[in-house]
Structure formats: structure tokens, C-alpha cells
Protein backbone atom coordinates (compact mmCIF):
# COMPACT_ATOMS: atom_id res chain seq x y z
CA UNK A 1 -114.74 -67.60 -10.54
CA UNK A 2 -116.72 -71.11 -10.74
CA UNK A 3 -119.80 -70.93 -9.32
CA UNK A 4 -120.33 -74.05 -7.21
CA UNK A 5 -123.75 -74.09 -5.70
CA UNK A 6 -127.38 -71.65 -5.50
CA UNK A 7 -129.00 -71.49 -2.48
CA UNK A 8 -132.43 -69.83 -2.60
CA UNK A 9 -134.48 -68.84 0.06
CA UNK A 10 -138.40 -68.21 0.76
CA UNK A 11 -138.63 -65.60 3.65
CA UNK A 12 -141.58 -63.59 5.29
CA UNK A 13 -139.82 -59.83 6.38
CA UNK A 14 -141.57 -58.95 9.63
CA UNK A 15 -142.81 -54.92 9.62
CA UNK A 16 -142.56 -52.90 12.95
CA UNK A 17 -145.64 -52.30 12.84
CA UNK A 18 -148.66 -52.62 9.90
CA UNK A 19 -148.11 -50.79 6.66
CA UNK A 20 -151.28 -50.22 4.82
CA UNK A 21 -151.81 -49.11 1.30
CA UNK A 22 -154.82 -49.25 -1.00
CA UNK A 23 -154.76 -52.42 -2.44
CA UNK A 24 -153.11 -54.29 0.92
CA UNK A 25 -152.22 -54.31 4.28
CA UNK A 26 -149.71 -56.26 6.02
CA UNK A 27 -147.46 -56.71 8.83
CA UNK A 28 -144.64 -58.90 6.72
CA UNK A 29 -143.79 -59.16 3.13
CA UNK A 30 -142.56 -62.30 1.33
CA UNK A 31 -139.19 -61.98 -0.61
CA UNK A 32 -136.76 -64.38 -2.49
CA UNK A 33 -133.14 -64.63 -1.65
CA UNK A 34 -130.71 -65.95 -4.13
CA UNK A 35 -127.61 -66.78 -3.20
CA UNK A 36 -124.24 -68.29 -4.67
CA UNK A 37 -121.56 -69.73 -3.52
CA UNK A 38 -118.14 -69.83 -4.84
CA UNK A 39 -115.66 -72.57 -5.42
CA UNK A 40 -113.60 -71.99 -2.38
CA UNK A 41 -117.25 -71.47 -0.26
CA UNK A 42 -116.52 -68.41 1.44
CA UNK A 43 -116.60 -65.80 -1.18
CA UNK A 44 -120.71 -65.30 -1.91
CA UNK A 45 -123.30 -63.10 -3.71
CA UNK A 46 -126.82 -62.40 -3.04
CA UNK A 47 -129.59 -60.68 -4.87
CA UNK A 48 -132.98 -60.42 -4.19
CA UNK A 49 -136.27 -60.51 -5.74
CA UNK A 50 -140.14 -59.30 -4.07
CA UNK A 51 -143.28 -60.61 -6.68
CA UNK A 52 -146.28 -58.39 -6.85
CA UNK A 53 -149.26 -60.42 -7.88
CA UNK A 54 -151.08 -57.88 -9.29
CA UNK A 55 -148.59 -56.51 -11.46
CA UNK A 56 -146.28 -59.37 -12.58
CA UNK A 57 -148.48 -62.00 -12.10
CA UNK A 58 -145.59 -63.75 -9.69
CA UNK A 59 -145.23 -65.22 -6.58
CA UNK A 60 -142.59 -66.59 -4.04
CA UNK A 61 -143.00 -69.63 -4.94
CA UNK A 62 -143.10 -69.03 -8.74
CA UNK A 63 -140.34 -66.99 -8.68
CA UNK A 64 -137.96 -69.45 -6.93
CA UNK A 65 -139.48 -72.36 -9.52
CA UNK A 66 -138.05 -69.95 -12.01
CA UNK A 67 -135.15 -69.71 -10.53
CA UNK A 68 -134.43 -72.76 -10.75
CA UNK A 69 -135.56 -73.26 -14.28
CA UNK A 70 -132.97 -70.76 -14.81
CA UNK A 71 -129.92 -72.95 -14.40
CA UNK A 72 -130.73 -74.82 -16.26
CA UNK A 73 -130.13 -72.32 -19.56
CA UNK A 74 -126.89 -72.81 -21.43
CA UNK A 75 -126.41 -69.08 -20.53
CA UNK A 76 -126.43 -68.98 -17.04
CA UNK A 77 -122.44 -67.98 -16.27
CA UNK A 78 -121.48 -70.62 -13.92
CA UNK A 79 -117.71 -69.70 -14.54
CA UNK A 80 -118.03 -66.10 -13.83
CA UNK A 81 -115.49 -64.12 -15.57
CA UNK A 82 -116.74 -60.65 -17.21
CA UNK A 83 -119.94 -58.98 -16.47
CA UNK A 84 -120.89 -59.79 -20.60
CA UNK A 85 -121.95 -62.76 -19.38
CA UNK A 86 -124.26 -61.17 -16.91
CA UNK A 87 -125.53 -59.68 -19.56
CA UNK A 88 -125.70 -62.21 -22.49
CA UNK A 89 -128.05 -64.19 -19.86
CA UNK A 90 -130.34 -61.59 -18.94
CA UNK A 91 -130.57 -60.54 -22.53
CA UNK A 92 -131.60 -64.16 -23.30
CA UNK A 93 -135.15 -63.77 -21.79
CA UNK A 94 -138.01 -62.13 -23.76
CA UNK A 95 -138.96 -58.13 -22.84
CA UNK A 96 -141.98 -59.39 -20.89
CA UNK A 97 -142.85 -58.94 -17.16
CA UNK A 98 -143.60 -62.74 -15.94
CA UNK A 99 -139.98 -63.34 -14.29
CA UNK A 100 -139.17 -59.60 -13.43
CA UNK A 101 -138.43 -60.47 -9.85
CA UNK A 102 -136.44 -63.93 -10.19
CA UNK A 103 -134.45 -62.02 -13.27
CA UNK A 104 -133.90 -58.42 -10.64
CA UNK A 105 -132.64 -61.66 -7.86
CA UNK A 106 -130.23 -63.73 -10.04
CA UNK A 107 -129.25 -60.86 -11.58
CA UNK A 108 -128.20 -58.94 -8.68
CA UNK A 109 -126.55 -61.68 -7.23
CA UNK A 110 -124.55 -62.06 -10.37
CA UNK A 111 -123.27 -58.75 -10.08
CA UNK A 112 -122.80 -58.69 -6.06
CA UNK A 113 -120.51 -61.79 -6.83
CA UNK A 114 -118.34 -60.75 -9.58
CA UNK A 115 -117.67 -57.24 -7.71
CA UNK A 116 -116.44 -59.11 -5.13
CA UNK A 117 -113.96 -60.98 -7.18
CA UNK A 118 -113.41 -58.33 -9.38
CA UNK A 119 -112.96 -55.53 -5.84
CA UNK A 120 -115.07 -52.89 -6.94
CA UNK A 121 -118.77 -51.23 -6.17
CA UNK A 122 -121.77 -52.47 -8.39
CA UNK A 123 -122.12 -49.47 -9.75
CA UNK A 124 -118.67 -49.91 -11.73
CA UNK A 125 -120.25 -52.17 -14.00
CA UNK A 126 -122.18 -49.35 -15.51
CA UNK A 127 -121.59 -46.30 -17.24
CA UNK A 128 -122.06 -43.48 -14.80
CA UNK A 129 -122.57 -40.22 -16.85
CA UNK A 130 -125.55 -39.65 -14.37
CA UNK A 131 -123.26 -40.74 -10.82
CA UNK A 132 -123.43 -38.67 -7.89
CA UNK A 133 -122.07 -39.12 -4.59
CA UNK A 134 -125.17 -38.71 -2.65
CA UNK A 135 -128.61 -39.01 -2.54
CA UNK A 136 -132.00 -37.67 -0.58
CA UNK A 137 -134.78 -40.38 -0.46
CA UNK A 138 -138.61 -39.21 -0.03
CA UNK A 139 -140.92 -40.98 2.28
CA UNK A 140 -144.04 -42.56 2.57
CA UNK A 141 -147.39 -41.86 4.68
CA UNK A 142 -149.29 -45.06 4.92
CA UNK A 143 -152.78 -45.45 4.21
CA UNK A 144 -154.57 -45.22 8.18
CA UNK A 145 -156.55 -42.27 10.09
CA UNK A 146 -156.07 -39.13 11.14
CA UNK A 147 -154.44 -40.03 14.08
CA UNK A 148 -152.15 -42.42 12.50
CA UNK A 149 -150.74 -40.55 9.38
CA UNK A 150 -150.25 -37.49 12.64
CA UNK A 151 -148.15 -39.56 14.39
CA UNK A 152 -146.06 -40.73 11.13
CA UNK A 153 -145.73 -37.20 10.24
CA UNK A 154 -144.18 -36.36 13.57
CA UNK A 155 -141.31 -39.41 12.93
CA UNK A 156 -141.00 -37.69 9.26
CA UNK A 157 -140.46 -34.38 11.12
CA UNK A 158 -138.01 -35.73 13.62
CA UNK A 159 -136.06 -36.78 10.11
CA UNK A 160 -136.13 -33.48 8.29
CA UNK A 161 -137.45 -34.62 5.15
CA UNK A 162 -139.30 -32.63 2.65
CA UNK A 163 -140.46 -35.21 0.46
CA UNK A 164 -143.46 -36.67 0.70
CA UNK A 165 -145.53 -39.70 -0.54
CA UNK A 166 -149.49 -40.13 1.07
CA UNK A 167 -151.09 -43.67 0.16
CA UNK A 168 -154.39 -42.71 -0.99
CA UNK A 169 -157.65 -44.87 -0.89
CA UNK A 170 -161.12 -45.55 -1.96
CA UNK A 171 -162.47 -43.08 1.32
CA UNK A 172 -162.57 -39.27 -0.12
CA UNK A 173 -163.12 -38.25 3.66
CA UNK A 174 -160.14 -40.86 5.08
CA UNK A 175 -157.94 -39.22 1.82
CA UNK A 176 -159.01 -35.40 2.91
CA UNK A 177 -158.18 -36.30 6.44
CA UNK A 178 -154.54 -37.80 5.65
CA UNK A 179 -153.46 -34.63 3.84
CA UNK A 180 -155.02 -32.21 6.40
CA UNK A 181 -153.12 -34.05 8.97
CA UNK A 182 -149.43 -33.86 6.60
CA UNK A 183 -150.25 -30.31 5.80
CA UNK A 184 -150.69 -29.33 9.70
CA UNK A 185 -147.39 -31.33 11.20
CA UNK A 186 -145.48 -30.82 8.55
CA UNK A 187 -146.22 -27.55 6.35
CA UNK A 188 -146.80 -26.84 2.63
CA UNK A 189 -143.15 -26.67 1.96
CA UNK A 190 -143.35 -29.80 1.34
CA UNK A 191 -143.02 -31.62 -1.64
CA UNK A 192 -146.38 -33.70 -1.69
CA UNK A 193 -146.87 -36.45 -3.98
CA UNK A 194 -150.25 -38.89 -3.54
CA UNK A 195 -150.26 -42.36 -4.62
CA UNK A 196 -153.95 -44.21 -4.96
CA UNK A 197 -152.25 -47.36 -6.37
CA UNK A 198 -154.72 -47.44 -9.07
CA UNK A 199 -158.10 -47.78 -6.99
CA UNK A 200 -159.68 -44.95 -8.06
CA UNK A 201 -162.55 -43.92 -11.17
CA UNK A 202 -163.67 -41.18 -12.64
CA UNK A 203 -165.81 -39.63 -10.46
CA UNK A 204 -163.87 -40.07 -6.98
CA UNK A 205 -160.47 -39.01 -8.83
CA UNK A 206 -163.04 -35.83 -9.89
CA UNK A 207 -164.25 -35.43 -6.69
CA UNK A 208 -160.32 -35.09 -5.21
CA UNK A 209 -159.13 -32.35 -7.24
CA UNK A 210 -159.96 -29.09 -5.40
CA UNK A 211 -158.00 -30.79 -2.41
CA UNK A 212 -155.23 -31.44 -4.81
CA UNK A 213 -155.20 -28.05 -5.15
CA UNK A 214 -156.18 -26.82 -1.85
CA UNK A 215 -153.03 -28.73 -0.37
CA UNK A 216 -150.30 -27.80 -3.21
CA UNK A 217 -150.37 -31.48 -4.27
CA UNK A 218 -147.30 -31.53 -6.81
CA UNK A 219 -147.44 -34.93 -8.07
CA UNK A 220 -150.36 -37.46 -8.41
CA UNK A 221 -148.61 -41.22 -8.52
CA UNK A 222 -151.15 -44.06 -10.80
CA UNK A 223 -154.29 -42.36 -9.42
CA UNK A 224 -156.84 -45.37 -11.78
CA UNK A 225 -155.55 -47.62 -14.94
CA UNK A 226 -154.54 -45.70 -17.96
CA UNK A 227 -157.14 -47.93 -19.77
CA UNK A 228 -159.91 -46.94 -17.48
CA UNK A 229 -163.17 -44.71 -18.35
CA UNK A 230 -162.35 -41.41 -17.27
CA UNK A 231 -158.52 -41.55 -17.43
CA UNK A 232 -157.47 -39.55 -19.94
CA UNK A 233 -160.08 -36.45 -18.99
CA UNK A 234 -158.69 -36.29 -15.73
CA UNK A 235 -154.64 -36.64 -17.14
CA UNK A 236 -156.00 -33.29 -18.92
CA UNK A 237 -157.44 -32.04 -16.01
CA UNK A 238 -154.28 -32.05 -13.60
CA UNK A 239 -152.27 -31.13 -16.81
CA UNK A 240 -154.49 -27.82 -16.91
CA UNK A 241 -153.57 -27.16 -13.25
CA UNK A 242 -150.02 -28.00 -13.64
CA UNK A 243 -149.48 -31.05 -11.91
CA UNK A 244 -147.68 -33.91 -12.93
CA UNK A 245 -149.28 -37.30 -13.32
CA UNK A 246 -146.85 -40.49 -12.69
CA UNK A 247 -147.28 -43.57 -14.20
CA UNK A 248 -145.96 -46.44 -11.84
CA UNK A 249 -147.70 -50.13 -12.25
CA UNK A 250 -148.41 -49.57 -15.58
CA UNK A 251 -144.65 -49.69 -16.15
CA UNK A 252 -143.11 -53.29 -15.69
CA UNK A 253 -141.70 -53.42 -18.74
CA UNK A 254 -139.73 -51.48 -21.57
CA UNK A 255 -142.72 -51.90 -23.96
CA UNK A 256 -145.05 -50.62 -21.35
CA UNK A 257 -142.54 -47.20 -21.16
CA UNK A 258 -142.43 -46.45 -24.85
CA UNK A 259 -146.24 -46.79 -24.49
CA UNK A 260 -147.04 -44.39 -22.02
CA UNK A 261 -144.25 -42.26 -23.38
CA UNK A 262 -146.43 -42.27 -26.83
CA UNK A 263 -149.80 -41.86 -25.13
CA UNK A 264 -148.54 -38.09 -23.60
CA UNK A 265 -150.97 -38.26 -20.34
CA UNK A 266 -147.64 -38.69 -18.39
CA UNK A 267 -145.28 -36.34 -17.53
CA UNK A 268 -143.24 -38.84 -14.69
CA UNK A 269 -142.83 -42.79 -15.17
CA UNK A 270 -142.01 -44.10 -11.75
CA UNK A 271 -138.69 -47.12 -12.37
CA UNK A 272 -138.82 -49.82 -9.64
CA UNK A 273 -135.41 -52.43 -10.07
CA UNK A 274 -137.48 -55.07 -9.14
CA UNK A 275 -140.61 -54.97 -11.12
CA UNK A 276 -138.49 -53.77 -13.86
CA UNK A 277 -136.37 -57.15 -13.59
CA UNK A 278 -133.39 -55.80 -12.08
CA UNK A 279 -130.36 -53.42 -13.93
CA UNK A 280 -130.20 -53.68 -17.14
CA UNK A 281 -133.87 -53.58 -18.05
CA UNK A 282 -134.09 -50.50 -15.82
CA UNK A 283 -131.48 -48.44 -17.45
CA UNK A 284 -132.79 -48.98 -20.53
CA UNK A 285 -136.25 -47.69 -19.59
CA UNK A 286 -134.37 -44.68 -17.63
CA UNK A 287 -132.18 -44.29 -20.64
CA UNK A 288 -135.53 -44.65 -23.33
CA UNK A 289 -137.49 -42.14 -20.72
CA UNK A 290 -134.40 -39.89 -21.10
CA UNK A 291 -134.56 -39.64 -24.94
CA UNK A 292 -138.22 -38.50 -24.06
CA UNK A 293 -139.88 -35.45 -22.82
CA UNK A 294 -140.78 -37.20 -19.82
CA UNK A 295 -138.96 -37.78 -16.42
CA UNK A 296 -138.31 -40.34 -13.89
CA UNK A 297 -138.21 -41.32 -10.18
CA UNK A 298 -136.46 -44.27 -8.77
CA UNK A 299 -138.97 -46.36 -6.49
CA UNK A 300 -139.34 -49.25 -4.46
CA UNK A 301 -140.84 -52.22 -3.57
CA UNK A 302 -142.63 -52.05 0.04
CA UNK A 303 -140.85 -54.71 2.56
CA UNK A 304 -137.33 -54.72 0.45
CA UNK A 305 -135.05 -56.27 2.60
CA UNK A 306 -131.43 -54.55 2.51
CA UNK A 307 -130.14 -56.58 -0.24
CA UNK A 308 -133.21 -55.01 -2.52
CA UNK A 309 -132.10 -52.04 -0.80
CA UNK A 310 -129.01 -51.85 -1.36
CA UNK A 311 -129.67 -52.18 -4.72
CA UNK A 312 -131.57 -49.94 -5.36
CA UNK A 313 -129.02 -47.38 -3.59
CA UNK A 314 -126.89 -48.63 -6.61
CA UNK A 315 -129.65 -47.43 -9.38
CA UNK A 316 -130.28 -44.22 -7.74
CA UNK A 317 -126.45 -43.34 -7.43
CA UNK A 318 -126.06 -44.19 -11.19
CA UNK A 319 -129.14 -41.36 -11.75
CA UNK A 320 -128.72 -38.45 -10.17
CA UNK A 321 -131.56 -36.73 -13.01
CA UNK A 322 -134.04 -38.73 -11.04
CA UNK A 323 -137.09 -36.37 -9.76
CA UNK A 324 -136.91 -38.15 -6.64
CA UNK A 325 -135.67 -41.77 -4.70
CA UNK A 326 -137.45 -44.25 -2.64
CA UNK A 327 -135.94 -46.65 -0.61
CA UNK A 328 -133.88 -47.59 2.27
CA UNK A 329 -136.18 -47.64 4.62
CA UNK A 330 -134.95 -50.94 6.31
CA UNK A 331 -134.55 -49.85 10.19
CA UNK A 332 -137.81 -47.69 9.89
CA UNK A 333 -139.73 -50.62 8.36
CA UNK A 334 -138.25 -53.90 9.27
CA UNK A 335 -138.42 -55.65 12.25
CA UNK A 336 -135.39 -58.12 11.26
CA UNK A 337 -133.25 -57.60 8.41
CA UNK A 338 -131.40 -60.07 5.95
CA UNK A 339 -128.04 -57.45 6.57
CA UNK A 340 -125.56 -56.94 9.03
CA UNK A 341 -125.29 -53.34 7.77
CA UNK A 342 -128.23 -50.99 8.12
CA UNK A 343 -129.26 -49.90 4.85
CA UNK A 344 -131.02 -46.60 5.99
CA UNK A 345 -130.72 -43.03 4.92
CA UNK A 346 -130.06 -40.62 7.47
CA UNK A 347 -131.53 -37.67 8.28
CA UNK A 348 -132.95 -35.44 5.57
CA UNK A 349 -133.22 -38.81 4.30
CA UNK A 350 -129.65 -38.78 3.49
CA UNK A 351 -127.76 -41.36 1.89
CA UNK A 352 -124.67 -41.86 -0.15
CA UNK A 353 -121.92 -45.20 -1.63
CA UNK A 354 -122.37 -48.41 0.88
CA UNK A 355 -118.82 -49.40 1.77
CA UNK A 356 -117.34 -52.65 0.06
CA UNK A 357 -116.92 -54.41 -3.01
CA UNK A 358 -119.92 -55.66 -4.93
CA UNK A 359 -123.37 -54.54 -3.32
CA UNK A 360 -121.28 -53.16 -0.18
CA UNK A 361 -123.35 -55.32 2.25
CA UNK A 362 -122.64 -58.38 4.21
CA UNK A 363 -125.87 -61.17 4.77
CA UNK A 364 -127.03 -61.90 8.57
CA UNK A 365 -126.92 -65.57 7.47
CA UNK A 366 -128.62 -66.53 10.83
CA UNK A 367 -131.75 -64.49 9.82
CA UNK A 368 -131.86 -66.47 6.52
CA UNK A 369 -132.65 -68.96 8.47
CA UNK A 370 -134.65 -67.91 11.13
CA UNK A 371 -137.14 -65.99 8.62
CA UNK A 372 -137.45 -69.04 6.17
CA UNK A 373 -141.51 -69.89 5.20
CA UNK A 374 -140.22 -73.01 3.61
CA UNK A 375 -137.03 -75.43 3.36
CA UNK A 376 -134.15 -73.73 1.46
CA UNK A 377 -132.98 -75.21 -1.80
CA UNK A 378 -129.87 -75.82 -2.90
CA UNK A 379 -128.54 -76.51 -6.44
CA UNK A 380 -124.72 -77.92 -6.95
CA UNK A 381 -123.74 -77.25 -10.13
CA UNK A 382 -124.51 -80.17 -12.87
């Protein structure tokens, strides 16, 4: 298959509603959208990358300059044969984390392309001693008051699902409130992780443990930097009480795994495809974490679209040893999509294979378009 042209897009994802966590709040998120086009122009692929700032250093418009930059490397497959190739270009880049999410978006489109041609799922191109057939994502309670993370809890009810993620702040009294209010509407059979995104030090991550404990907290997600003052006494602390500590920004990269892996104050390394830089340097971290005592969870990037989404579907299919899966949250979330298919789990957050060749979704090429921030390029090939 020649590739003829790349088409990338700049779009802002509108939210339902605003979706707060600790270190923003928003009612859209900004995404890239690469997409290719084949010789005969109607067979396509798309992939899809979302910079974080603060942990990649990227930014939409970085990550479509790199993009760009990318075509420009004798390895990039424009006559798309074998997924090697896929592979010989991503493995061309050094381990670092400063193109994660234009590497995740080229790469993925890659792949949704050559399934296409090739007629088979994404997940083919890997080997799947970890496949299963279905999957049960968890959920998240934004960051917001009582009344708010009430009313979430009541949708999360509605849905049946026993997983649980609370976005934590810098407010003891707004954190104590959030996980009164889960523990009321929804019971302590759940299982409750909490997720300060790294805002906290010593003393306030201190001053939250006897709630931890009060409301059977089982998991607490990147509660302060692993480098900060403080850290390691309080990894001990929640060790002594049996709960597990996840690491999750302080993973991008492979080298940042074996780290934390060598440090011991983790017991769970959260894997996002995205700030990971998309398959392959995923599954090596899952496979590395594997080798280890530790364990993993699949997560995701908050405002994927459902090309990010579907995805990630893919990687948590292909890992059915993951302590939990985030994602799909695309009809709950979004208040336009860049799909025609609706990416969503189900109930009991419920999901299993997307239908058709490649990623298994089809783009709403209108809303690629309509959602644009800025004019779309195009590269022919040169």
C-alpha cells in the first residue's frame, strides 16, 4: 500500500460538561489527528495523539511540527507493506518522552492503515499471550464539591460499576468531603482508588491517611513526586497499612519504569498509550513491569477522542493481567466525537473487540472539520 498524502489535524474536543482535576480544569481538550490516505484515496488510517505539558513537555502545536518533521525520516514506511516497518520507524527514535504523543498518533495510524489492507483487528499485530475477549473499565470522580461528586456517583450507580477513581486536591476538607459523598451513594464495596495528580507534600499526604483508612481506600494513584521531601516515608507508611501506591506521571518512559521498579516504593505503575508513545513502547514497559514484582493498570488520557479510545481498547484487550482499565468514556465525556461508532463501555463498564479491520472504527470526517483550532495540513508524498 503507497501512502499518498498525511493530513493532520489540530482539534479542541468539547466536554459535556467541566471536568476538573488537581492540576486543571476544562471544558475541552486539544488533540492531534493524523491521518493517511492511500493511493486509491478511499482506503485511510487515523491515529491520534493528546500532549500533556507537564509531563512531556508537548503541545498541539509541537506535536503536529513533529509530525511533520517525521516524514521527512528515511524510515517513515510510505509503501506500507509489513508491520516491521512500523516498527523499524518507531524504533528509530531515542527512549525519551519529548514526541510520546506525535510517535502514539503516527504510530497508530500506521497500524489502523495496514489492518485495513491487511483485514484484520490491531491487535493481530501483536502477540496476545495476555488476550481476552472482554474487558471492565473503572471510572473517574472529578475533582468538585460535595454536591457534585453526589450527583456523579448517582450516574456511576445507574452504570453498575465497582471501580472507582476520586481526583484528589490540595483541600483536605474538599478531599474528606468527596469520599464521604462516594462512600454514602455508592458503598464500601467498592474498589476505591484516589488520584492527587502529584499536588500533594508531606504533611497534607500525612494528614489524609486515617481517611485512607477510614474509607477502605485500596489504591493511592501519584499522591506527590517520587523526588519530593517526604515521599518515600509516606510510600512506607501506606505499605505498613497495606495499600498499594501507583506510580503514574512519573512513568513516560521505559527508563522511568525500570526506575521506579528499582526504587521499591511502588507496588502499581499506571501505562497510558499515549504518554507512553503509543504500542510498542507500552508493551515493553508492560512486558519489563511483568518481569518485576510489580503490577500494572492500563490508563488514559482525559478528553481521548474515540480514535485514542479505541486504542486503547486494543492495549487493554492484549492485557488481560492488568489490575484495572481506563478508558472509553467518549459518550459520557464528549460532547462531539471524531467517530461514527461510540466507543463506550456498557454497563458494569463493559466492553469487549470493536468490529472491523484495523482500529474497528470509522472517522466522522465532518467533525474533523467542524472541531479544527487551526487550518489542516496536508503533506503529498515527496
Amino acid at each position: 500500500m503507497q501512502i499518498k498524502s498525511v493530513n493532520i489535524y489540530q482539534l479542541a474536543m468539547p466536554f459535556k460538561g467541566e471536568f476538573a482535576i488537581s492540576i486543571r480544569k476544562g471544558v475541552q481538550s486539544r488533540i492531534v489527528v493524523v491521518g493517511l490516505v492511500g493511493e486509491d484515496h478511499s482506503l485511510r488510517g487515523y491515529g491520534e495523539g493528546i500532549p500533556i505539558k507537564s509531563v512531556t513537555g508537548e503541545t498541539p502545536e509541537s506535536v503536529a511540527n513533529d509530525i511533520l518533521q517525521f516524514l521527512d525520516k528515511p524510515s517513515f514506511p510510505w509503501e506500507l507493506e509489513d508491520v516491521s516497518q512500523i516498527w523499524d520507524f518507531v524504533d528509530g527514535f531515542s527512549g525519551e518522552k519529548d514526541h510520546n504523543a506525535a510517535i502514539c498518533a503516527m504510530e497508530t495510524a500506521l497500524l489502523d492503515m495496514l489492518g485495513k489492507v491487511q483485514r484484520q483487528p490491531l491487535v493481530q499485530f501483536f502477540q496476545h499471550p495476555y488476550l481476552t475477549d472482554t474487558i471492565h473499565y473503572g471510572v473517574p470522580v472529578p475533582l468538585g464539591n460535595a454536591r457534585q461528586v453526589t450527583m456523579f456517583c448517582r450516574r456511576i450507580k445507574a452504570l453498575d460499576i465497582k471501580r472507582i477513581r476520586v481526583k484528589m486536591g490540595k483541600s483536605y476538607d474538599q478531599n474528606h468531603h468527596a469520599l464521604d459523598a462516594v462512600a454514602s451513594e455508592l458503598g464500601m464495596d467498592c474498589e476505591i482508588r484516589i488520584d492527587p495528580n502529584g499536588v500533594w507534600e508531606r504533611d497534607l499526604a500525612f494528614k489524609h491517611l486515617p481517611i485512607i483508612e477510614k474509607y477502605g481506600v485500596d489504591i493511592v494513584e501519584e499522591p506527590m513526586k517520587r523526588e519530593d521531601p517526604g515521599f518515600r516515608e509516606f510510600a512506607e507508611a501506606l505499605r505498613a497499612k497495606d495499600i498499594a501506591l501507583m506510580a503514574c506521571e512519573s512513568a513516560p518512559t521505559l527508563k522511568d519504569v525500570k526506575k521506579i521498579i528499582a526504587e521499591k516504593s511502588y507496588q502499581i505503575i499506571n501505562v497510558k498509550l499515549c504518554r507512553s508513545g503509543g504500542f510498542r513502547r507500552a508493551l515493553r514497559m508492560i512486558d519489563t513491569i511483568r518481569k518485576s514484582p510489580l503490577s500494572f493498570q492500563i490508563g488514559c488520557t482525559l478528553g481521548e477522542s474515540g480514535i485514542l479510545s479505541a486504542a486503547g481498547r486494543a492495549l487493554c484487550l492484549l492485557s488481560k493481567d492488568a489490575v484495572n482499565c481506563d478508558g472509553s468514556y467518549d459518550r459520557f465525556l464528549l460532547g462531539k466525537n471524531t467517530t461514527l461508532e461510540d466507543v463506550s463501555f456498557g454497563q458494569k463498564g463493559k466492553a469487549d473487540y470493536l468490529k472491523g479491520f484495523g482500529l474497528g472504527v470509522r472517522m466522522n470526517r465532518r467533525n474533523l472539520q467542524d472541531l479544527a483550532v487551526s487550518p489542516n495540513l496536508t503533506v503529498d508524498r515527496h
